[in-house]
Protein backbone atom coordinates (compact mmCIF):
# COMPACT_ATOMS: atom_id res chain seq x y z
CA UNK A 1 32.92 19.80 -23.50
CA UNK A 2 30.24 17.75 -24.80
CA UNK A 3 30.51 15.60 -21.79
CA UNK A 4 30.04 18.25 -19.91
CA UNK A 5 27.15 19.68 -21.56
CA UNK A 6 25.09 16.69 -21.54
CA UNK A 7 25.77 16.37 -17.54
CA UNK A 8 24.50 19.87 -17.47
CA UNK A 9 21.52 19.22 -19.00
CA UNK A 10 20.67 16.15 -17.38
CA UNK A 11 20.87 17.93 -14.61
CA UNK A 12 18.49 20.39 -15.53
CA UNK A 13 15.67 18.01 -16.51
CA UNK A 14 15.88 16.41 -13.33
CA UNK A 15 13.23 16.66 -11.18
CA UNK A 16 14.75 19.27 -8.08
CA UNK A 17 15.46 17.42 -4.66
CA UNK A 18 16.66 13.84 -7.28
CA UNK A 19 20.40 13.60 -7.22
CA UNK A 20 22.55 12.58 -10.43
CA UNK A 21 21.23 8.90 -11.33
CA UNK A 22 18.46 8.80 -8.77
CA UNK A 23 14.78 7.99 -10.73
CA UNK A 24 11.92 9.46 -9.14
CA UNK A 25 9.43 7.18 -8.47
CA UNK A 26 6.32 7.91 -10.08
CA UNK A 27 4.42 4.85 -8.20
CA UNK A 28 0.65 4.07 -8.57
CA UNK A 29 -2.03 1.67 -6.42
CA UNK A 30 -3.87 -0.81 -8.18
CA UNK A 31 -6.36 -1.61 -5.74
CA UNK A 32 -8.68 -4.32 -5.96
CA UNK A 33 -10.56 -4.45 -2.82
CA UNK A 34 -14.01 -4.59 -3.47
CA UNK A 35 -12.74 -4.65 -7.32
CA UNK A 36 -12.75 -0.83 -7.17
CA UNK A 37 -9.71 -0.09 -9.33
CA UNK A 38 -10.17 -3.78 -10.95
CA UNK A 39 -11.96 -5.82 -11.72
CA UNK A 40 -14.35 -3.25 -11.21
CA UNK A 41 -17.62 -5.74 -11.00
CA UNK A 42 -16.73 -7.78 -14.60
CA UNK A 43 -17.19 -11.21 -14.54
CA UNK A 44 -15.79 -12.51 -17.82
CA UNK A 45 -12.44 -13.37 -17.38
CA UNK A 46 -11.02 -12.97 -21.17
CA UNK A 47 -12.21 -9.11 -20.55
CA UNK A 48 -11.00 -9.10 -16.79
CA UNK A 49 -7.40 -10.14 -18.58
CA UNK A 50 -7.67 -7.21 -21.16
CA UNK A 51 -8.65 -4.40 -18.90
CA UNK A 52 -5.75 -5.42 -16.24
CA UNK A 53 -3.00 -5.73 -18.85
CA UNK A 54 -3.93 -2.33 -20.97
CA UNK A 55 -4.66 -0.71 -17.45
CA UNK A 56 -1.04 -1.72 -16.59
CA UNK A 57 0.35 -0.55 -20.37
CA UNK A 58 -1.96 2.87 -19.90
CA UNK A 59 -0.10 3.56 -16.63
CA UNK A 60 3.71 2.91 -18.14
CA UNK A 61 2.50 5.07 -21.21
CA UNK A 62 1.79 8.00 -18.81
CA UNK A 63 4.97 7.95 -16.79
CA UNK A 64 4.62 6.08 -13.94
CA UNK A 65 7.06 3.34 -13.31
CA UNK A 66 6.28 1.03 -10.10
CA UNK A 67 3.36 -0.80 -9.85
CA UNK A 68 1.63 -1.26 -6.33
CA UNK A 69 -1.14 -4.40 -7.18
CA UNK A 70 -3.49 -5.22 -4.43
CA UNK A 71 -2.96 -9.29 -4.07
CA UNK A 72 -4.31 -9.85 -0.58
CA UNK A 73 -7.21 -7.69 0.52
CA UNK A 74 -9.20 -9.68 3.17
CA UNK A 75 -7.02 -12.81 3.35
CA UNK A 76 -8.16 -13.62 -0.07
CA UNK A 77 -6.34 -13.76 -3.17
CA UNK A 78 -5.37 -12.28 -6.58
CA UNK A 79 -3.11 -14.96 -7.53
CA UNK A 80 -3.24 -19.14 -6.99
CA UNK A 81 -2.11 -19.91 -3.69
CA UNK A 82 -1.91 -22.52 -1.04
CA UNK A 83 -2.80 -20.74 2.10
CA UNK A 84 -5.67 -18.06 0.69
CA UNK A 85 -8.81 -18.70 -1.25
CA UNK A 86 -9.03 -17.06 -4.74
CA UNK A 87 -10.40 -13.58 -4.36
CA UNK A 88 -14.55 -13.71 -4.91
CA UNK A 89 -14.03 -10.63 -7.51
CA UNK A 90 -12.68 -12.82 -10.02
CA UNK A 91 -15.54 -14.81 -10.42
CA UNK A 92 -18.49 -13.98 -7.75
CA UNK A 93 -18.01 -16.46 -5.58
CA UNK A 94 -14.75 -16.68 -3.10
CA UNK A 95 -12.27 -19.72 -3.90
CA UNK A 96 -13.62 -20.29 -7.31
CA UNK A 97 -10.64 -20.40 -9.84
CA UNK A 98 -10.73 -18.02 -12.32
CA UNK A 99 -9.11 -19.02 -16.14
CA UNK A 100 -6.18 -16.79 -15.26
CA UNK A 101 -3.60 -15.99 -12.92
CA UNK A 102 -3.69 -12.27 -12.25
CA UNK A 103 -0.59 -11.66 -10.54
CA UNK A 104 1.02 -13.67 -12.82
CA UNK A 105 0.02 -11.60 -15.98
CA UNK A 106 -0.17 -8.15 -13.83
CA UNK A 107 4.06 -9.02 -13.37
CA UNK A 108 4.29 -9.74 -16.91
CA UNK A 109 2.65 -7.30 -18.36
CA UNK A 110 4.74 -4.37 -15.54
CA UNK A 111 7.75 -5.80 -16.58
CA UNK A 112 6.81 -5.73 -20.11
CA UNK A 113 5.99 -1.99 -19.68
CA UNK A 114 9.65 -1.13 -17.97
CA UNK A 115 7.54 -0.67 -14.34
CA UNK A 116 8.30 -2.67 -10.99
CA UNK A 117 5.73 -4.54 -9.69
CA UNK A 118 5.61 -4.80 -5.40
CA UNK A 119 2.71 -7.47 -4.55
CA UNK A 120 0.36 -5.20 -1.94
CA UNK A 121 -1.20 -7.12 0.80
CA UNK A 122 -3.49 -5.92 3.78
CA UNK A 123 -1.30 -8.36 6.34
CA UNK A 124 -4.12 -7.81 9.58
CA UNK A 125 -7.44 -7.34 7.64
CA UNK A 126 -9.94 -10.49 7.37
CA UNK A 127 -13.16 -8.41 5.99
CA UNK A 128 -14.96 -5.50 6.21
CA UNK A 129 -17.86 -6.55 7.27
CA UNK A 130 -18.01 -10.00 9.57
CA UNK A 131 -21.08 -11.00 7.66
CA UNK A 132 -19.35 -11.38 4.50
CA UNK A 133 -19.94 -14.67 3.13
CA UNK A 134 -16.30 -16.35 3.13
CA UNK A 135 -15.13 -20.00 1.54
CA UNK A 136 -14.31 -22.82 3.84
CA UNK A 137 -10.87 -22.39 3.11
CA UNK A 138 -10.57 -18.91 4.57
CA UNK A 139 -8.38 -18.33 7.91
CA UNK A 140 -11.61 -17.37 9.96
CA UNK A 141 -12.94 -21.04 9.65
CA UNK A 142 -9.78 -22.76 9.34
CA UNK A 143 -8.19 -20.55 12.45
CA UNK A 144 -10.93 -18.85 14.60
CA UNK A 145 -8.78 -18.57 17.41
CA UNK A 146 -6.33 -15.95 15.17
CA UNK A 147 -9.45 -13.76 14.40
CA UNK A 148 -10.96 -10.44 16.34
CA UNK A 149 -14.15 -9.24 15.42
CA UNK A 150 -14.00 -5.40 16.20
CA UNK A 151 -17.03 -3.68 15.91
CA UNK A 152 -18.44 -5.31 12.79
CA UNK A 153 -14.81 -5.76 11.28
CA UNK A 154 -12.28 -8.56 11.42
CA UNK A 155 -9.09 -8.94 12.16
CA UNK A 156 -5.94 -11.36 12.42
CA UNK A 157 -4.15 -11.12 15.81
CA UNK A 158 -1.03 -9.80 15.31
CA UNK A 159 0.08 -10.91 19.35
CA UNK A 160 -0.07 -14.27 17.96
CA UNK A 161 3.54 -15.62 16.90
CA UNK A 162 0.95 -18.48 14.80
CA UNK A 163 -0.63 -15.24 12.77
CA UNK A 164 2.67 -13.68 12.01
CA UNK A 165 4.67 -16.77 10.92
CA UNK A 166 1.25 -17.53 8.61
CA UNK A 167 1.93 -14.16 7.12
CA UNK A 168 5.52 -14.31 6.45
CA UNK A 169 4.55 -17.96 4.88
CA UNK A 170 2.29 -15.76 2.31
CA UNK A 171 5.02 -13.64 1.47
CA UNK A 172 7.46 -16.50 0.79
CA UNK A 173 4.65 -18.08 -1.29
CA UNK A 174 4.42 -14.87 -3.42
CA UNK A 175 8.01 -14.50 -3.80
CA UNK A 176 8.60 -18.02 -5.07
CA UNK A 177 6.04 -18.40 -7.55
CA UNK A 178 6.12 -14.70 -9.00
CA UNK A 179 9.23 -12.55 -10.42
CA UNK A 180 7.54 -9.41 -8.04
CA UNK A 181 9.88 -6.47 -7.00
CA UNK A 182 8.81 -5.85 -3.67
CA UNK A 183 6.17 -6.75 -1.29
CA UNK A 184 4.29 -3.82 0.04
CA UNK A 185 1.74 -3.35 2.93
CA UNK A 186 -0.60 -1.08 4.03
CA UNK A 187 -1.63 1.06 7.18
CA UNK A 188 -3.71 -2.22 8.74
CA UNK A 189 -2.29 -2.45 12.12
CA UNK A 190 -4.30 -2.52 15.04
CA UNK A 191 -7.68 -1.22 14.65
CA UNK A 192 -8.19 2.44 14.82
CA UNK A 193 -9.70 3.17 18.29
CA UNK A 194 -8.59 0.42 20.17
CA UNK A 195 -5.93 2.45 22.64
CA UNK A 196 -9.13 4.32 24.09
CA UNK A 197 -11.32 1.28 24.36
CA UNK A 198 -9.83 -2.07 24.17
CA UNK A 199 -12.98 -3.96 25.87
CA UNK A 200 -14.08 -5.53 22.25
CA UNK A 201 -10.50 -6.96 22.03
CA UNK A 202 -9.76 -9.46 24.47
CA UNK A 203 -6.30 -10.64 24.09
CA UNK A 204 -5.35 -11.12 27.61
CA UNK A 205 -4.37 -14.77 27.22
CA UNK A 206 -1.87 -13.95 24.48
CA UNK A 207 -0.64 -11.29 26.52
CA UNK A 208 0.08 -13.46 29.99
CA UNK A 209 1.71 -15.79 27.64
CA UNK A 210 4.16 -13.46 25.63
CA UNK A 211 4.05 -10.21 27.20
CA UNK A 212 7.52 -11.06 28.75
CA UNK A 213 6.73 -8.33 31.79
CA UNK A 214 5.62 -5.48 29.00
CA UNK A 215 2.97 -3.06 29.84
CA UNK A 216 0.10 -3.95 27.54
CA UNK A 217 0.30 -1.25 24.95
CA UNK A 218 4.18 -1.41 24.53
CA UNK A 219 3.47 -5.21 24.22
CA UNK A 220 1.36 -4.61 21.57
CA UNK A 221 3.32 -1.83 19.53
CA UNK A 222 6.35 -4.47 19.81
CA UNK A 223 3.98 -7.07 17.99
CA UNK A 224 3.62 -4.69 15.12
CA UNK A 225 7.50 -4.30 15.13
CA UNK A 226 7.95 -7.88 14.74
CA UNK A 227 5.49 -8.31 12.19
CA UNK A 228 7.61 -5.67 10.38
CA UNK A 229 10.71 -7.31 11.02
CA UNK A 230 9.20 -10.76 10.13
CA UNK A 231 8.48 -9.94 7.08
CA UNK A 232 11.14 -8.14 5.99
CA UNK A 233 13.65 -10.52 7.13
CA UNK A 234 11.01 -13.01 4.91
CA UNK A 235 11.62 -11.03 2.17
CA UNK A 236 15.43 -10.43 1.45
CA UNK A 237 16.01 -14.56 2.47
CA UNK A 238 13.75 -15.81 0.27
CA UNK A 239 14.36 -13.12 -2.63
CA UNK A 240 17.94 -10.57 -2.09
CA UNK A 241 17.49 -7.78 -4.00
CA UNK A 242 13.49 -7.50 -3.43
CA UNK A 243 12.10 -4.29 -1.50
CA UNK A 244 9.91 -4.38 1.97
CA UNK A 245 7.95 -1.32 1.99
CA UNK A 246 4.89 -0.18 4.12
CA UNK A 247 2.19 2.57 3.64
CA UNK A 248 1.38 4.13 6.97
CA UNK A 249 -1.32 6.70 7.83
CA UNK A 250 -0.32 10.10 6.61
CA UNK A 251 0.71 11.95 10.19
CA UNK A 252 3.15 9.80 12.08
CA UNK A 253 0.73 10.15 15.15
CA UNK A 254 -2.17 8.78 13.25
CA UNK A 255 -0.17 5.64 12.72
CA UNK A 256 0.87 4.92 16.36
CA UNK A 257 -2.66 5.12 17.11
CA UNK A 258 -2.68 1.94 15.26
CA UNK A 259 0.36 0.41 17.60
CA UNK A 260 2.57 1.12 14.59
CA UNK A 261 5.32 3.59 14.97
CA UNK A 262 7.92 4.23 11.85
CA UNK A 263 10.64 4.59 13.97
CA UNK A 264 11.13 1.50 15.55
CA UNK A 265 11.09 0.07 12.32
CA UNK A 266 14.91 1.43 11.26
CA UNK A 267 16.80 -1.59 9.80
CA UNK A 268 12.93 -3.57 8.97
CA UNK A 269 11.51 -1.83 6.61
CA UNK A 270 13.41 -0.39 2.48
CA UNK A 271 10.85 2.28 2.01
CA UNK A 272 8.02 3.97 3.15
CA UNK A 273 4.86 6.21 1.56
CA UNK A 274 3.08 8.26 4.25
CA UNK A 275 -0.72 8.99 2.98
CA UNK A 276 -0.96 12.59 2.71
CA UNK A 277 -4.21 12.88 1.86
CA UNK A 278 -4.90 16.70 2.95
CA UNK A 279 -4.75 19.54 0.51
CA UNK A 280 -1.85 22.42 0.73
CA UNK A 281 -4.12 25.29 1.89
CA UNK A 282 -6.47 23.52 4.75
CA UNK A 283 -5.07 25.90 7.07
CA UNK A 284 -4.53 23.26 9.83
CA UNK A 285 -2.43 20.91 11.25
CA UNK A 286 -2.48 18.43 8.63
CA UNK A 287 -2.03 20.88 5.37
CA UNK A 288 0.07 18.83 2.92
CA UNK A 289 3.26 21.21 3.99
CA UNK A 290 2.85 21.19 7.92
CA UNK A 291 2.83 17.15 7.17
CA UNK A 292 5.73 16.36 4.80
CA UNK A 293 8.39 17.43 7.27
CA UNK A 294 7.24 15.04 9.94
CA UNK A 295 8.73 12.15 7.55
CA UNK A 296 12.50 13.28 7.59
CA UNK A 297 15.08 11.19 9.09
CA UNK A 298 13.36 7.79 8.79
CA UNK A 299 16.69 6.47 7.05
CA UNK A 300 14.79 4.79 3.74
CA UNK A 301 13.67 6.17 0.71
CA UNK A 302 10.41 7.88 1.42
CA UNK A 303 7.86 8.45 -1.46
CA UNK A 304 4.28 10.80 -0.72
CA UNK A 305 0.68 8.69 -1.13
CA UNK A 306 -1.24 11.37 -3.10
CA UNK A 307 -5.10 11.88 -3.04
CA UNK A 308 -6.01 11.56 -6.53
CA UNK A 309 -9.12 9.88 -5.39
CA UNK A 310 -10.45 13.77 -3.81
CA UNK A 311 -10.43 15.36 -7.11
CA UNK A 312 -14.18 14.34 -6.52
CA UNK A 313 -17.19 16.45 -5.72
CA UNK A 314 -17.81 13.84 -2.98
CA UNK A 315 -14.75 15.14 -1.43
CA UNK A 316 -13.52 18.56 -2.50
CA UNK A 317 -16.66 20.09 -1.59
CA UNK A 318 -16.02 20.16 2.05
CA UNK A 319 -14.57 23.06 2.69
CA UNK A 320 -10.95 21.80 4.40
CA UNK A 321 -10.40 19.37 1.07
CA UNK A 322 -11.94 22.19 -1.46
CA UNK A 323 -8.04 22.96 -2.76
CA UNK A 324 -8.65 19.17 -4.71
CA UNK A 325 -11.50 20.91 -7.03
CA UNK A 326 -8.50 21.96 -8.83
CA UNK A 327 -6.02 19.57 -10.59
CA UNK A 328 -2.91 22.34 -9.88
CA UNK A 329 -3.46 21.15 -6.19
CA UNK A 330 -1.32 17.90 -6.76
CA UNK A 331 1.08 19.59 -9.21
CA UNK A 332 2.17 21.69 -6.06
CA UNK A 333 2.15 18.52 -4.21
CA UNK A 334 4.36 16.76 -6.08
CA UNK A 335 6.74 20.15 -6.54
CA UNK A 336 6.90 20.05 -3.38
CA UNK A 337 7.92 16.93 -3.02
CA UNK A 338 10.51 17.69 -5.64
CA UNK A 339 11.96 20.22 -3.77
CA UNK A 340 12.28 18.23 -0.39
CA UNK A 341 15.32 16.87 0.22
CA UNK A 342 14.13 13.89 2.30
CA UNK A 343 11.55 12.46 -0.41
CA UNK A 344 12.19 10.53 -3.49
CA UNK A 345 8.69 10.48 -5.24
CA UNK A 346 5.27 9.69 -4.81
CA UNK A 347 2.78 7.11 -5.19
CA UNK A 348 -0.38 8.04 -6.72
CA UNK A 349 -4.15 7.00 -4.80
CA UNK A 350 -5.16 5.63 -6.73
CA UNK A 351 -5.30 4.04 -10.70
CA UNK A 352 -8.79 4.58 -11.76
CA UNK A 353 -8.56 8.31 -10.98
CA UNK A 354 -5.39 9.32 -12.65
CA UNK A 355 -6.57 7.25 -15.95
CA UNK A 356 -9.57 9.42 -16.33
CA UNK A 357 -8.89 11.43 -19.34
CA UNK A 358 -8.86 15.02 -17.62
CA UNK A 359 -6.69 13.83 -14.93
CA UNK A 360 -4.43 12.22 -17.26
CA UNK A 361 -3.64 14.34 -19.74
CA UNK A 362 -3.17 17.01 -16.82
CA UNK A 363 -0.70 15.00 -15.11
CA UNK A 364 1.13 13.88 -18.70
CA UNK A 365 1.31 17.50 -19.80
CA UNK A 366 1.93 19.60 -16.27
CA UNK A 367 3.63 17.31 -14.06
CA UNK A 368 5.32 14.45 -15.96
């Protein structure tokens, strides 16, 4: 009887749409692009090591449990490697070793916590802004022929087979000299746009010599499928047990604007977290619940990207996002979520905003 009585219960606490033994992931992005989540601008090093390990212990402390830490941004890096040069917002100035390994101590200090740790890397972005000043290390010097400028932006070309075994070299470096979960990427494909007006991407050479009789765009969605399957195959050799997971653009057809479609990927790919980053009541074709449906039968674990970052006036006070001026918006997100039958958890966009002390003690006290 007692037995039974603590199933029941168990039961009862579980979050509704978890079975028996499942744990919903309660993930988080660290981002650290433009040091917006962290560094966030400091310099010193001894503080930069502080802030990212009681950043990481603040997180755990609040309930979430995996760990999404932005490594590679714009082929740069958050962690000493061979192939990248050290990330300019550890010390200023790209390629300059900091006194620390971040990724290193970020893994630690998860671990330490009882989180997962999945190394995120932008696997197609080179920088924002093709005037950034770059070390002489970085791919764009040392390989101009893999990199697209596309209006004002760079790019690797994935319709290389050089670019994607250099990428799945990155991800065997990371998985050899770090005890990370996973390796996670982002919704960098193809650039956005580039299906209407491909004239600023000339990759007709690459395409005579590997299109094997393709029409161009199929050609190129079939690069982004063996990307995905590169990698993932790079990841269970070198590490079994590690997860492959990718963050697409919240509506499936947003993301195969990008050449990337989710379900060619069955078989390449452990998990996946849409970005829904639209409010429940927009009243349009991308409200949070005319969204969520379009990610059943995908075949992996699939956990929802959250907007925490729109609980800002910068955002909420256009009218279609206006539901994120309230913090009850993501609570019926996430119920939601908890009720679905085809999602396991979400993934929270991103750190700094859930840490602020409203947001935290909201999500502490009303949804964990």
């Amino acid at each position: 009887m007692k037995l039974r009585a603590f199933l029941l219960t168990l039961l009862i606490l579980l979050p509704a749409g978890l079975k028996a033994g499942q744990e919903e992931q309660r993930g988080v992005w660290l981002a650290t692009v433009g040091g917006i989540d962290w560094p966030d601008g400091e310099r010193n090093h001894f503080i930069q090591r502080s802030s990212l390990i009681s950043t990481i212990r603040e997180l755990a402390a609040m309930g979430c449990n995996t760990l999404y830490f932005q490594v590679v941004s714009e082929m740069d890096a958050m962690y000493s490697s061979d192939y990248l040069p050290w990330s300019r917002e550890l010390t200023g100035v790209e390629g300059m070793p900091p006194y620390f390994d971040p990724l290193s101590i970020a893994t630690l200090a998860a671990h330490e916590a009882g989180m997962e740790i999945h190394a995120w890397i932008n696997p197609l972005r080179v920088s924002r802004s093709d005037t950034t000043a770059r070390a002489r290390e970085c791919v764009k010097y040392t390989h101009p022929e893999w990199v697209k400028d596309y209006k004002g932006k760079e790019y690797l070309d994935p319709g290389n087979p050089e670019v994607v075994q250099f990428l799945s070299e990155i991800v065997t470096e990371i998985l050899e000299k770090y005890d990370v979960d996973g390796i996670h990427m982002d919704d960098y494909f193809y650039p956005d746009g580039l299906q209407k007006d491909d004239s600023l991407w000339d990759d007709s050479a690459l395409y005579r010599e590997h299109g094997a009789g393709m029409g161009r765009h199929e050609w190129r969605f079939s690069n982004i499928d063996t990307l995905v399957a590169t990698l993932h195959s790079t990841v269970h050799r070198v590490k079994p047990g590690a997860l492959f997971g990718i963050s697409p653009a919240g509506l499936p057809a947003n993301t195969r604007r990008l050449y990337a479609d989710p379900s060619r990927w069955k078989g390449h790919v452990d998990y996946l977290i849409p970005q829904i980053y639209w409010c429940m009541d927009r009243g349009d074709y991308a409200a949070f619940p005319n969204v969520l449906p379009q990610w059943k039968g995908f075949g992996v674990p699939v956990y929802v990207g959250i907007a925490a970052y729109k609980h800002d006036s910068a955002f909420y006070r256009n009218r279609k996002d206006s539901g994120y001026r309230s913090m009850g918006e993501f609570k019926r997100e996430i119920d939601l979520c908890r009720k679905s039958k085809h999602t396991n958890g979400h993934v929270w966009f991103r750190a700094r905003y859930i840490l602020e002390d409203g947001f935290r003690k909201y999500v502490e006290t009303e949804i964990y």
